[in-house]
Protein backbone atom coordinates (compact mmCIF):
# COMPACT_ATOMS: atom_id res chain seq x y z
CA UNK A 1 -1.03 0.76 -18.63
CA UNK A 2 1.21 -1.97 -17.15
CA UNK A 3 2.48 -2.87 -20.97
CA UNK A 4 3.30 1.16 -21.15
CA UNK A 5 5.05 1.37 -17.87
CA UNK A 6 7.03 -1.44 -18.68
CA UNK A 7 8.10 -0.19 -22.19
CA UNK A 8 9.23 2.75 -21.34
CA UNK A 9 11.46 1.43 -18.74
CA UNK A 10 13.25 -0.81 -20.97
CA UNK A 11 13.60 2.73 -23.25
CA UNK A 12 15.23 4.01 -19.97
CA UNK A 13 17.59 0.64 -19.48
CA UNK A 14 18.80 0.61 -23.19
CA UNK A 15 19.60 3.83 -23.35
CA UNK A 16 21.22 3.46 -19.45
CA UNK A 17 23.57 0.54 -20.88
CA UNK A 18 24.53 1.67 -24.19
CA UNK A 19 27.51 0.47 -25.16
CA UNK A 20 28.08 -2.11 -23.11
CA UNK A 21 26.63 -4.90 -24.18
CA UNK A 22 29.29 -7.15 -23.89
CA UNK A 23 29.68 -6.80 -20.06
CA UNK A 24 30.05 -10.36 -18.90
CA UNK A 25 27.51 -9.63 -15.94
CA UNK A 26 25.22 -7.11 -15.11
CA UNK A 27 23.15 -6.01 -11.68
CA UNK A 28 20.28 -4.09 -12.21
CA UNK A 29 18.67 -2.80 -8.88
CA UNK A 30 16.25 -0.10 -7.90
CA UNK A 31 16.74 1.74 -4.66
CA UNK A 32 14.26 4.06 -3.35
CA UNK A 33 15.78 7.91 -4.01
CA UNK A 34 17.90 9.66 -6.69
CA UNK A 35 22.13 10.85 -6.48
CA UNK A 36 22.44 13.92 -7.39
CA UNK A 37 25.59 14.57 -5.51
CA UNK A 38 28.45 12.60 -4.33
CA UNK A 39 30.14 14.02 -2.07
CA UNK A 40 29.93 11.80 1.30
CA UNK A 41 30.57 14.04 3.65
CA UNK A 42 27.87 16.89 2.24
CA UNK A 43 24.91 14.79 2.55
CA UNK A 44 23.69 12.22 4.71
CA UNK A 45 21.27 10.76 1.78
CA UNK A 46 21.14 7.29 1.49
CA UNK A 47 21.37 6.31 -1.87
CA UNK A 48 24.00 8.53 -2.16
CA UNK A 49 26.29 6.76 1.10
CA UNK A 50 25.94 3.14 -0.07
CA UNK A 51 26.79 4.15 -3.61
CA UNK A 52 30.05 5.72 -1.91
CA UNK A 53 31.02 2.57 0.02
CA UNK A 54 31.10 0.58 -3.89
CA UNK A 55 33.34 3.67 -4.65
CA UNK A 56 35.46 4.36 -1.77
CA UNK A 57 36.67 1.84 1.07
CA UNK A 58 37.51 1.88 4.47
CA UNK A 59 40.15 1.90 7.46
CA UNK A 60 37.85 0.27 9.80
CA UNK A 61 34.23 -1.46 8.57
CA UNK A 62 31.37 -3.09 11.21
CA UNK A 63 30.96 -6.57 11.04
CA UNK A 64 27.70 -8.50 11.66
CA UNK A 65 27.83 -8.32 15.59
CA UNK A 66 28.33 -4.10 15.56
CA UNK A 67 32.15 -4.44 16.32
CA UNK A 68 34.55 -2.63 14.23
CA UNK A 69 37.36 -4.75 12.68
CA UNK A 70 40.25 -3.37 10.53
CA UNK A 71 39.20 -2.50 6.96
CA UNK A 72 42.13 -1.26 5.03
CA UNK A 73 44.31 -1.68 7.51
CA UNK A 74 46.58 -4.28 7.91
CA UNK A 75 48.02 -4.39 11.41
CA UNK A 76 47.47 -1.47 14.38
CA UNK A 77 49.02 -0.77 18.06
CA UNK A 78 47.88 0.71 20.76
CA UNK A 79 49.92 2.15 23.65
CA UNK A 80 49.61 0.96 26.96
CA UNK A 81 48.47 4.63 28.12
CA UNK A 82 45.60 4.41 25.85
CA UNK A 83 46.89 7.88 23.59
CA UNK A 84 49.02 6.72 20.86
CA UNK A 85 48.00 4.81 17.80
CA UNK A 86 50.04 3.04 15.00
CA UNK A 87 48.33 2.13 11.88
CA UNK A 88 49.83 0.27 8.75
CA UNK A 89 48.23 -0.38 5.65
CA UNK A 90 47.38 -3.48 3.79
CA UNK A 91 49.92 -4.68 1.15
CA UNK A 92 48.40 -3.86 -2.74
CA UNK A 93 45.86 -1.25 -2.12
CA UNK A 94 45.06 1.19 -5.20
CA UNK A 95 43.21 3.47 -6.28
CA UNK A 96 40.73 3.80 -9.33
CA UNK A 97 43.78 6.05 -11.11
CA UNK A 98 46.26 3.07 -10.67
CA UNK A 99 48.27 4.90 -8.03
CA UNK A 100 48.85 3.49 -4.63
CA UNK A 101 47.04 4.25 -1.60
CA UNK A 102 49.66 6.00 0.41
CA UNK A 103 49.72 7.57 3.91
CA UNK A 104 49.17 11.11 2.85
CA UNK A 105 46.09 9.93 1.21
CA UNK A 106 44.90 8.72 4.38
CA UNK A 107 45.65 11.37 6.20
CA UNK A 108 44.19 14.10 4.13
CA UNK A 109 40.84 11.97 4.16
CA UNK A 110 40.61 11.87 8.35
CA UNK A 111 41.54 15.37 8.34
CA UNK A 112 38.78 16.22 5.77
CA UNK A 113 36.45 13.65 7.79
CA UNK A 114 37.31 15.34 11.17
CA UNK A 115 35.82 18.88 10.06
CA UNK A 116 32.43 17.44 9.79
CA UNK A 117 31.58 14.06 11.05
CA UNK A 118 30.36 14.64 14.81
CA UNK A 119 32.48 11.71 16.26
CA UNK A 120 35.17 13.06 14.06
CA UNK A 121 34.73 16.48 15.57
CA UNK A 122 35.66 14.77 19.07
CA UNK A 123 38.27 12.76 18.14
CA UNK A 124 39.97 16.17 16.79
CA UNK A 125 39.33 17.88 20.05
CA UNK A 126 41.68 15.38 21.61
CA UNK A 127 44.12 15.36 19.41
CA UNK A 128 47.80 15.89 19.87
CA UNK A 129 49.14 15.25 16.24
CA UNK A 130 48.51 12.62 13.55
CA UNK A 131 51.40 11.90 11.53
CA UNK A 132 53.52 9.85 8.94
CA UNK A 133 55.43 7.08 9.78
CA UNK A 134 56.68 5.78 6.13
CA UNK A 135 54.59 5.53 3.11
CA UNK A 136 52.05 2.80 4.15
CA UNK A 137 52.28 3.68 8.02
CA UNK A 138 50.78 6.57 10.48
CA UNK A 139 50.59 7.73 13.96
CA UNK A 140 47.82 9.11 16.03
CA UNK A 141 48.78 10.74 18.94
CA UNK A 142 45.35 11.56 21.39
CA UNK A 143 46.07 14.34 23.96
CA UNK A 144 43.92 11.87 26.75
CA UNK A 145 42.51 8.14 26.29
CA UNK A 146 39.30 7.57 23.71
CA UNK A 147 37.92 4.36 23.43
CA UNK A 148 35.83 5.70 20.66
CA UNK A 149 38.66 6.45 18.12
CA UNK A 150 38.43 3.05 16.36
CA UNK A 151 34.97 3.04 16.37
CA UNK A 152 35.43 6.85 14.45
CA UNK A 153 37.68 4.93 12.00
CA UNK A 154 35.49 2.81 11.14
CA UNK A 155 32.13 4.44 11.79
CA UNK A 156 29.21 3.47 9.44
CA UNK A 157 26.77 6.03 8.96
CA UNK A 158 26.87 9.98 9.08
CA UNK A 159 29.41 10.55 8.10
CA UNK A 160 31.66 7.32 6.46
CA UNK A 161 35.35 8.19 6.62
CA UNK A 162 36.11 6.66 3.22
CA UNK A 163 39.67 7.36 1.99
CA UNK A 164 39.71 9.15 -1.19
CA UNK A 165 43.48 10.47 -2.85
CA UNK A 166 45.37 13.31 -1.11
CA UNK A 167 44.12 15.96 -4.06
CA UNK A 168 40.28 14.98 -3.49
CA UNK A 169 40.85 14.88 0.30
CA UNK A 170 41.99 18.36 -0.22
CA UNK A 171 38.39 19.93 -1.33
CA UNK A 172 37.07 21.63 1.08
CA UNK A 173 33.67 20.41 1.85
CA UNK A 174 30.77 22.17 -0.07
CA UNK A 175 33.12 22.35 -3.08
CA UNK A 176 32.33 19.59 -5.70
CA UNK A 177 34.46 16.76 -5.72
CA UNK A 178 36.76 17.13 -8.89
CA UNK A 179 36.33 13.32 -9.80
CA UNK A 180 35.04 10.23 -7.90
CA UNK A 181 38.63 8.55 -8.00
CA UNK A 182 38.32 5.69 -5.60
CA UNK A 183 39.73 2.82 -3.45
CA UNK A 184 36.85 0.51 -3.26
CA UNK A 185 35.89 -2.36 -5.44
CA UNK A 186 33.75 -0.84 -8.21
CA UNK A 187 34.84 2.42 -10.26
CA UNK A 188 32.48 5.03 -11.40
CA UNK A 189 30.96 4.32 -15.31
CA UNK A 190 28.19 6.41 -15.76
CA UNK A 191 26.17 8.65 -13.69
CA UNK A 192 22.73 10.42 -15.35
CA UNK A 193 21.39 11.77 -12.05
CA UNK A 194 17.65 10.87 -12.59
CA UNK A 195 18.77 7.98 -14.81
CA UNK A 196 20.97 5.90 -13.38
CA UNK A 197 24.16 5.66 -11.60
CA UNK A 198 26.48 3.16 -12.93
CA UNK A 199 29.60 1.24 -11.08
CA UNK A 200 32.60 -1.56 -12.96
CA UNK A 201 34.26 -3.89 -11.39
CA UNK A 202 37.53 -2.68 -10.22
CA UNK A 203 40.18 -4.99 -11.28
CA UNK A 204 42.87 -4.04 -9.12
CA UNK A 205 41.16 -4.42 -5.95
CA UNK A 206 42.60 -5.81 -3.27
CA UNK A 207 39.73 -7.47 -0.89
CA UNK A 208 40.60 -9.24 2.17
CA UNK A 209 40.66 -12.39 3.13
CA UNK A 210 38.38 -13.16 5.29
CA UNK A 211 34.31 -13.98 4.42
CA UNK A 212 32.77 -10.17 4.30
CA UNK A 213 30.39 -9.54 7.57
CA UNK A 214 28.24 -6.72 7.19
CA UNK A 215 30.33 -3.83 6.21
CA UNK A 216 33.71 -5.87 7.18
CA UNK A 217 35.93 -8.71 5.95
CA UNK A 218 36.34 -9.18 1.77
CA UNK A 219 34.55 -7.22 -0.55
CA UNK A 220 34.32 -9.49 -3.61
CA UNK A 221 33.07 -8.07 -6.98
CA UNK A 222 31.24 -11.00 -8.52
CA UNK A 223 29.55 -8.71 -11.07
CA UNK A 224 31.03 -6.83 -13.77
CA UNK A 225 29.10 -4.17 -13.34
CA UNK A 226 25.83 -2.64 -11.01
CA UNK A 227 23.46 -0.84 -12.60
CA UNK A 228 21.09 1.76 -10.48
CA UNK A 229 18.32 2.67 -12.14
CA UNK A 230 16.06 5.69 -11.20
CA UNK A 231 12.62 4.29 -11.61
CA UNK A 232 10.19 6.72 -8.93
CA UNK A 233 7.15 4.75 -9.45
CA UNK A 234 7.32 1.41 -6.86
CA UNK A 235 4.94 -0.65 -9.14
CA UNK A 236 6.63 0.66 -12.36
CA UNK A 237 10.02 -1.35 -10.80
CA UNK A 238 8.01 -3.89 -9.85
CA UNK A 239 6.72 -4.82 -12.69
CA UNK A 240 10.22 -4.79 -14.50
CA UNK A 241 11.29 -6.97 -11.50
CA UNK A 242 8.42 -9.58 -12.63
CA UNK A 243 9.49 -8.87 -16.03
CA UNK A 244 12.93 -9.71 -15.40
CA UNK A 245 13.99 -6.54 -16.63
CA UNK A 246 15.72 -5.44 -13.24
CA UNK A 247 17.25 -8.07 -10.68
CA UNK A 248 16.63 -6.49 -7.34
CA UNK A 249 14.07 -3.98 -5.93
CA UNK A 250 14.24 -2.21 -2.55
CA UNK A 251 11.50 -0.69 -0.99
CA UNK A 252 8.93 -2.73 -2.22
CA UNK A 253 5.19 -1.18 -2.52
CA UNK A 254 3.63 -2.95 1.04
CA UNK A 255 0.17 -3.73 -0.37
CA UNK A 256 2.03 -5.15 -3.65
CA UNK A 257 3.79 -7.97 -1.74
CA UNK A 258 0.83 -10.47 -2.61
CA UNK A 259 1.91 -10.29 -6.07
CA UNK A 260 4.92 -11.80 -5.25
CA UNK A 261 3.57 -15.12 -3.91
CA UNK A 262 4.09 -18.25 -5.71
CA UNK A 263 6.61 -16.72 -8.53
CA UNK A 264 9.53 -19.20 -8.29
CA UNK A 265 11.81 -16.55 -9.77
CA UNK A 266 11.51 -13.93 -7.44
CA UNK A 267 12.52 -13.80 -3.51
CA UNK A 268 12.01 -10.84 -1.22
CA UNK A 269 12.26 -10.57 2.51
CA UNK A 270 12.86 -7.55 5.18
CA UNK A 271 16.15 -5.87 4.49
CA UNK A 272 17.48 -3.88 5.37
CA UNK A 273 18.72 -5.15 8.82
CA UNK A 274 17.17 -3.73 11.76
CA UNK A 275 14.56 -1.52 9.70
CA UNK A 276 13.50 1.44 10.48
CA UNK A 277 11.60 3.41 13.51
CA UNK A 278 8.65 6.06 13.72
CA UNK A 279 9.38 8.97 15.87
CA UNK A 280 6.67 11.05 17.43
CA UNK A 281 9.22 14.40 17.64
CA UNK A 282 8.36 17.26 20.43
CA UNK A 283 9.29 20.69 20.68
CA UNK A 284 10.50 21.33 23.95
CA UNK A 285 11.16 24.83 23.74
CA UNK A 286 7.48 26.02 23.43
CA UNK A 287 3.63 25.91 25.11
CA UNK A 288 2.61 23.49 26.13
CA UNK A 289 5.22 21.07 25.42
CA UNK A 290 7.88 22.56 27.59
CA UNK A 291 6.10 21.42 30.39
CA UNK A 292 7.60 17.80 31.46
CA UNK A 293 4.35 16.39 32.27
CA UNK A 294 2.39 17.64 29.00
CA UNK A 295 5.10 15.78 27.30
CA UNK A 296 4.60 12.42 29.02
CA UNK A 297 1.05 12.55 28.73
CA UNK A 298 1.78 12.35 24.86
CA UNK A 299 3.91 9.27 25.73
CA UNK A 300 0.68 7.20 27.73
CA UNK A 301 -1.93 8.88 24.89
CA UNK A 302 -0.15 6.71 22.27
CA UNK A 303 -0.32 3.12 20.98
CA UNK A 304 2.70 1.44 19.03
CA UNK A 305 0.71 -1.29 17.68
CA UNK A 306 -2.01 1.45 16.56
CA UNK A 307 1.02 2.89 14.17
CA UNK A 308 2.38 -0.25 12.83
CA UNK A 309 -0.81 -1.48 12.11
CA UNK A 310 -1.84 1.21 10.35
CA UNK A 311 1.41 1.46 8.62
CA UNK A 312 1.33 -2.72 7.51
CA UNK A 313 -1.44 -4.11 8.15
CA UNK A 314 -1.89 -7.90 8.68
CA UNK A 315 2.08 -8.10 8.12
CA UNK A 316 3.17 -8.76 11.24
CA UNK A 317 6.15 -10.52 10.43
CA UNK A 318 7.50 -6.87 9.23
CA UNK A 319 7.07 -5.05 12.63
CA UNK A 320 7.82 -5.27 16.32
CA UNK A 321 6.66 -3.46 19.13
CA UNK A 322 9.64 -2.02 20.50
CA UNK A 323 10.68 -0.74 23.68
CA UNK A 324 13.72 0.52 23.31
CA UNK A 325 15.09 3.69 21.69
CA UNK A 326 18.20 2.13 20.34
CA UNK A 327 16.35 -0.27 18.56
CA UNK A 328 15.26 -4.22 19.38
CA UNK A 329 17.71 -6.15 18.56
CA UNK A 330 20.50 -3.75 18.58
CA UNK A 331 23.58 -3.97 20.59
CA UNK A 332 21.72 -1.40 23.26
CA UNK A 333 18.50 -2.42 23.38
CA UNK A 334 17.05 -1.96 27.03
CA UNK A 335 13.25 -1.95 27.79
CA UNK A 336 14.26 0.86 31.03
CA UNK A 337 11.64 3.17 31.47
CA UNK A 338 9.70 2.64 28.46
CA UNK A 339 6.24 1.86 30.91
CA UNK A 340 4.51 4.60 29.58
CA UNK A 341 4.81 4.23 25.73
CA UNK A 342 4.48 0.46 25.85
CA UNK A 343 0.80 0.75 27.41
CA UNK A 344 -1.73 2.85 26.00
CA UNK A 345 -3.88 4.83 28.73
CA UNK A 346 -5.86 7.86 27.65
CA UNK A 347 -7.27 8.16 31.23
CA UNK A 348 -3.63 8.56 32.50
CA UNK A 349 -2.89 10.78 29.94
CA UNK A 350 -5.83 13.28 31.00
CA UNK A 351 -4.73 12.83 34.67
CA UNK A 352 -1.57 14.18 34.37
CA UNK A 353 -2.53 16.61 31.57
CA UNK A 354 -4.86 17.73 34.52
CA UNK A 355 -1.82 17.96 37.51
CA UNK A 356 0.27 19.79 34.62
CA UNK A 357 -2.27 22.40 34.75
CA UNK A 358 -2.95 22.02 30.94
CA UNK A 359 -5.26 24.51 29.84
CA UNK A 360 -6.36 23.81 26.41
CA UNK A 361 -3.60 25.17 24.38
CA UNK A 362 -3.23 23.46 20.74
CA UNK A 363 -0.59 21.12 19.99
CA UNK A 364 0.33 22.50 16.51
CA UNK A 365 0.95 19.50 14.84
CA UNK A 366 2.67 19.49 11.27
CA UNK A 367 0.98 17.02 8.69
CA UNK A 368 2.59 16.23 5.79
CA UNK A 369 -0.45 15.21 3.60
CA UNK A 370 1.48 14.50 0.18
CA UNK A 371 3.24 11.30 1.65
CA UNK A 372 1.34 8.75 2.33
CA UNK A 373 3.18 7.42 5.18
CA UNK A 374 3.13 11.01 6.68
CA UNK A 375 -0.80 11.37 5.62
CA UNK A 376 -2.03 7.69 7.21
CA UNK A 377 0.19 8.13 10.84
CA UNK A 378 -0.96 12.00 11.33
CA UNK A 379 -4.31 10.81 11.26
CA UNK A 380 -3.40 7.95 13.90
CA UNK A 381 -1.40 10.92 16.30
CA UNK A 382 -3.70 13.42 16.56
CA UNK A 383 -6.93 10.76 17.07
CA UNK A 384 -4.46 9.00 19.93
CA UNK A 385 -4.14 12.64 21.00
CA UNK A 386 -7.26 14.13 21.05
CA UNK A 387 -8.64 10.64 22.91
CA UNK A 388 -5.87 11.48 25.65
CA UNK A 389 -6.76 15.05 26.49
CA UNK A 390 -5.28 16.87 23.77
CA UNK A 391 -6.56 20.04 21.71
CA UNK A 392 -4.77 19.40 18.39
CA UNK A 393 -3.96 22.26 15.51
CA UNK A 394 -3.88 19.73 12.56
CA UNK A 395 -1.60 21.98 10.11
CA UNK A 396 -1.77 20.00 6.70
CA UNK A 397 0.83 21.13 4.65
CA UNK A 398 3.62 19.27 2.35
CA UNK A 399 6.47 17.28 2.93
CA UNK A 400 9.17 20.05 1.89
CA UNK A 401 7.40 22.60 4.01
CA UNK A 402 7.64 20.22 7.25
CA UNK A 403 11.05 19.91 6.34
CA UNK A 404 11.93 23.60 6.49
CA UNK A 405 9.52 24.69 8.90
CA UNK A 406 10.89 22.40 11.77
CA UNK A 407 13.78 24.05 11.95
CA UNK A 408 12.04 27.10 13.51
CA UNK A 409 12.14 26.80 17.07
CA UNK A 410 9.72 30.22 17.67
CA UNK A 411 6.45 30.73 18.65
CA UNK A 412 3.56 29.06 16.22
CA UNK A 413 2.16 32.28 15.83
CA UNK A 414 5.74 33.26 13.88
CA UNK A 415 5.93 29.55 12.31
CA UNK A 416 7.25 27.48 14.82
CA UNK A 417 5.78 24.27 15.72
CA UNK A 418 5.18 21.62 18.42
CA UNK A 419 5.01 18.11 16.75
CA UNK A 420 5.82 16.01 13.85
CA UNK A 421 6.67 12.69 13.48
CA UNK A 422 8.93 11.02 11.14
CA UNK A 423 11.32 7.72 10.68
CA UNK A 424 15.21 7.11 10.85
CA UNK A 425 17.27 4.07 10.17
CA UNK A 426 18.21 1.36 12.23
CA UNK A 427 21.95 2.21 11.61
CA UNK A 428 21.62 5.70 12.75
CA UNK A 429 19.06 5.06 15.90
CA UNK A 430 21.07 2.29 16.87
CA UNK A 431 23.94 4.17 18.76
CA UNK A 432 23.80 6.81 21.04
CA UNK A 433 26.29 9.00 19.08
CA UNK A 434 24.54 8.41 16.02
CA UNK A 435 20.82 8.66 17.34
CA UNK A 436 19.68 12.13 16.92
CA UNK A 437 17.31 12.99 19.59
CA UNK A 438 19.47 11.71 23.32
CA UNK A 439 22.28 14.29 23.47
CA UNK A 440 20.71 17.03 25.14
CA UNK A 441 22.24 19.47 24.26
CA UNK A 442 19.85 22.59 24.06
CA UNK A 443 20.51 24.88 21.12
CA UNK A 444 22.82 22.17 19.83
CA UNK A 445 20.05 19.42 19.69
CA UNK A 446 18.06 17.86 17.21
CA UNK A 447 15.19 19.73 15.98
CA UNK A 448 12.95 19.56 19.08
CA UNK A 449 15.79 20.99 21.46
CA UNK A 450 15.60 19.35 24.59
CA UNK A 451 17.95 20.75 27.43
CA UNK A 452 19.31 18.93 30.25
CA UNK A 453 21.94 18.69 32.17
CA UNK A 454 21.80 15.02 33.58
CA UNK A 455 21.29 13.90 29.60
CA UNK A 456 24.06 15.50 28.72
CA UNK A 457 26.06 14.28 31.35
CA UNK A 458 25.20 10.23 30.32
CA UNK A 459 26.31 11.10 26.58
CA UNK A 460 29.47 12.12 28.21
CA UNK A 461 29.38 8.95 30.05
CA UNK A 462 29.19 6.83 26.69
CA UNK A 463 30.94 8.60 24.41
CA UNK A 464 34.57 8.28 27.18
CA UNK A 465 33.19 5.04 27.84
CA UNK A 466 36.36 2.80 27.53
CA UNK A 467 34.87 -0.76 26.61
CA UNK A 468 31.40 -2.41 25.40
CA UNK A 469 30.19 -3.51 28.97
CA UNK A 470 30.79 0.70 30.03
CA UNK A 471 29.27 1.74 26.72
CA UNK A 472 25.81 -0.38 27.44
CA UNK A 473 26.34 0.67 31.41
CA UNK A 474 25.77 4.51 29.64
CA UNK A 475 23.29 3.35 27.19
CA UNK A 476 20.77 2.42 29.46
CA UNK A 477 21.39 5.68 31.55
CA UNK A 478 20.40 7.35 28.22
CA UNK A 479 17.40 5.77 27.63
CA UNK A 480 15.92 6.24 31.17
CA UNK A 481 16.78 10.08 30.78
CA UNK A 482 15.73 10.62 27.62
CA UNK A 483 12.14 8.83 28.53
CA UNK A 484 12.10 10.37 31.45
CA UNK A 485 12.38 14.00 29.81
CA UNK A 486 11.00 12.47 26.53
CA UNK A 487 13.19 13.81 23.50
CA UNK A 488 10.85 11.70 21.53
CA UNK A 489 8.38 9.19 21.55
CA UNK A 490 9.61 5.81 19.57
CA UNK A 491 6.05 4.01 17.98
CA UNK A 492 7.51 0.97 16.52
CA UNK A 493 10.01 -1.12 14.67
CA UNK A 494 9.14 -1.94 10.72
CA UNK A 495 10.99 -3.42 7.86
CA UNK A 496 11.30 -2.37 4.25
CA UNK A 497 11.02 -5.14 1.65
CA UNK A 498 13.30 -5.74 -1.03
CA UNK A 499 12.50 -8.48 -3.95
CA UNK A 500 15.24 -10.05 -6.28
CA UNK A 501 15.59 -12.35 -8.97
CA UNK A 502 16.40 -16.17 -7.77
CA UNK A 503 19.40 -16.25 -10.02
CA UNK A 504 21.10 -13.65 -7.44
CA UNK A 505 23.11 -15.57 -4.99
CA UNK A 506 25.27 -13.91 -1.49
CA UNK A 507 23.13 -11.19 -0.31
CA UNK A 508 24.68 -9.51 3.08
CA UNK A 509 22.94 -8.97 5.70
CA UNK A 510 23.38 -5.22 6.89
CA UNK A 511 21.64 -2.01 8.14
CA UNK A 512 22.32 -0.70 4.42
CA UNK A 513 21.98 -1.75 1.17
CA UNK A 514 24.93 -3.58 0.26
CA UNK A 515 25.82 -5.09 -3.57
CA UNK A 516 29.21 -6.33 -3.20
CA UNK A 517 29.62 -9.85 -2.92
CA UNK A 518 26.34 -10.74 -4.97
CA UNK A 519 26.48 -13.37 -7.70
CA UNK A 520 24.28 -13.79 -10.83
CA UNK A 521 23.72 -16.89 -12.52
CA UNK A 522 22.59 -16.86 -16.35
């Protein structure tokens, strides 16, 4: 079975590369995930976004330490009032077509950003004008101060702004992209959705100078070309990784990671940066977890360590117990208020179940059984749950159907729902305008819909926030509301694994996957 997995993956490969042969130097990686669209400001997919920053490249980009640095840019300005911007462009930048990167370009693409990206969205609701200087320069004019506009610019998940030519720019957003004409430092080759997706080295790219960081500082193409090959089956890829049929794996299978032990010609390690998080998600708008109380009862009836062990095993190296909802080691990590998540205690749990008058009622809890992730914690929630006090309506159902049916905040009787847990990113939990669950803002919210005033108000707070010590100041605010109120319940910190040939040299470090700047030795 391994020999026939293996065969028919170097079918897939021939057939991927046809043609080309005589490319000097070739990555071939596996990332977890299909594209089937590329459109980055449609989706917020994955696979599809660090594709698009190969493709497309940016005014702004965040460097190792989380601080945005200019991209694209050459030289800015800011006025001493805080509300006007100048912005000029580096010298040589082009695009895929040959044509220069010009002002209207750029404008067109933060105009087309604006409509959908949330930070976008509140940049435009303070904006006087944004307009042309000369043919390389711009001007943004703020109607009030917003220490977040660079940070916008330069923003690095949900939603990119990556600066595409004027006529692209133009589409309006649901509308398929007419081409994938870009300004980064690979060009579009192939793309069989289900296949692969195929990038060349740009020629006519103009990195920076400085050593890349992260998302930041020069964007070298060392390879000809990068190769991403759909193979769904984790054991398939790695064996073609042992095989030396592929040269870099993501999401390695966890229980597989013996087999890489004592192969000289394969490395792996946690990537990417910062991991991800489990979420234990609550409906606030329905019985009986719109009562404050109920809801922190879930929080003391549940055991990080429980989850991650359940989740990796004796891997400890790949997990941390994590008290804060911005992620440990993140720039706003805080332990505040995290007491009752960070010590399991089913007899306080029943206590205030009992003062919150709790009378039995199910928690209808929706559990995905076709994922194994989503199969093994369910089990771990509703036994934490049931030790604490809890009745628990174990709905089994699939993946898709958790999906739509979260988005139904009625009564379970008509479909609704009052738990499910799930995972995010690091680089989207990270920062509070980014993190899904700590706005507050009722109807507006996250799935789970937690209302409050006071919550609201600290997002305020952060997002006017003027500089980093402010920004943490708000940060920590957050977090003690949003445990307090509990939008969610975080149950630990984990890393994926990726594995990749020895003869692959400059890896970045980042909270994506990231493929410029990697070398391949023959």
């Amino acid at each position: 079975m391994k020999f026939m997995k293996t065969a028919s993956l170097a079918a897939l490969m021939t057939c991927a590369s046809f043609g080309l042969a005589q490319a000097e130097s070739v990555l071939k990686i596996r990332d977890v995930g299909d594209i089937q669209q590329m459109d980055p400001l449609l989706s917020t997919n994955y696979p599809m976004r660090d594709m698009s920053y190969l493709i497309w490249d940016t005014l702004f980009a965040v460097d190792a330490n989380f601080e945005v640095q200019p991209q694209m840019v050459g030289d800015y300005s800011v006025s001493d009032d805080g509300k006007t911007y100048e912005f000029t462009l580096r010298d040589g930048l082009m695009f895929h077509d040959g044509a220069a990167v010009t002002t209207a370009d750029v404008i067109a693409s933060i105009e087309r950003w604006m409509s959908k990206d949330s930070l976008g969205l509140q940049i435009k609701k303070r904006l006087d004008k944004i307009e042309a200087i000369d043919d390389t320069s711009w001007r943004i004019v703020l109607t009030e101060p917003f220490g977040q506009l660079l940070n916008g610019l330069g923003r690095m998940t949900a939603y990119p702004l990556f600066i595409m030519p004027e006529r692209l720019a133009k589409t309006p957003i649901g509308e398929k992209l007419p081409d994938l004409t870009g300004s980064g430092p690979f060009k579009l080759a192939d793309w069989q959705p289900g296949v692969v997706f195929a990038v060349e080295k740009f020629d006519d790219y103009a990195p920076r100078d400085e050593p890349p960081s992260n998302l930041a500082g020069g964007k070298l193409a060392k390879v000809d070309r990068i190769e991403r090959l759909t193979i769904p089956d984790g054991m398939s890829a790695l064996n073609a990784l042992l095989a030396g049929e592929i040269d870099m794996l993501t999401g390695v299978p966890y229980d597989a990671i013996a087999l890489l032990d004592g192969d000289d010609s394969i490395e792996y390690g946690p990537r990417p940066m910062l991991g991800q998080s489990v979420q234990i998600v609550l409906n606030h708008t329905q019985p009986p977890l719109d009562n404050i109380k109920v809801r922190q009862a879930v929080q003391l009836a549940l055991s990080q360590e429980a989850f991650m062990l359940t989740l990796l095993g004796d891997h400890d190296e790949l997990y941390e117990i994590c008290p804060s909802i911005f992620m440990c080691g993140a720039p706003y990590a805080t332990d505040v208020n995290s007491e009752r998540y960070m010590t399991e205690d089913y007899e306080g749990a029943k206590a205030l179940l009992k003062e919150a008058g709790y009378d039995g009622t199910p928690i209808t809890f929706l559990h995905p059984t076709d994922q194994q992730f989503q199969r093994d914690m369910g089990i771990v929630l509703i036994d934490k749950l049931q030790k604490g006090g809890f009745v628990v309506d174990d709905r089994q159902i699939d993946l898709a159907t958790m999906f739509s049916r979260r988005n139904n905040n009625g009564p379970v009787a008509e479909g609704g729902w009052n738990m499910f847990l799930t995972a995010f990113g690091g680089d989207a939990m990270m920062d509070p305008l980014t993190n899904p669950y700590v706005t507050g803002a009722c109807e507006n919210a996250f799935v789970g819909w937690p209302c409050d005033e006071e919550l609201q108000a600290n997002w305020n707070e952060f997002l006017l926030a003027g500089d980093a010590e402010a920004r943490k100041a708000a940060a920590v605010k957050i977090q003690d509301r949003s445990n307090e109120i509990v939008t969610f319940v975080p149950m630990g910190q984990y890393s994926g694994v990726s594995a990749w040939s020895s003869k692959l040299d400059g890896l970045i470090q980042s909270p994506l996957q990231v493929y410029w700047n990697i070398e391949k030795s023959e």
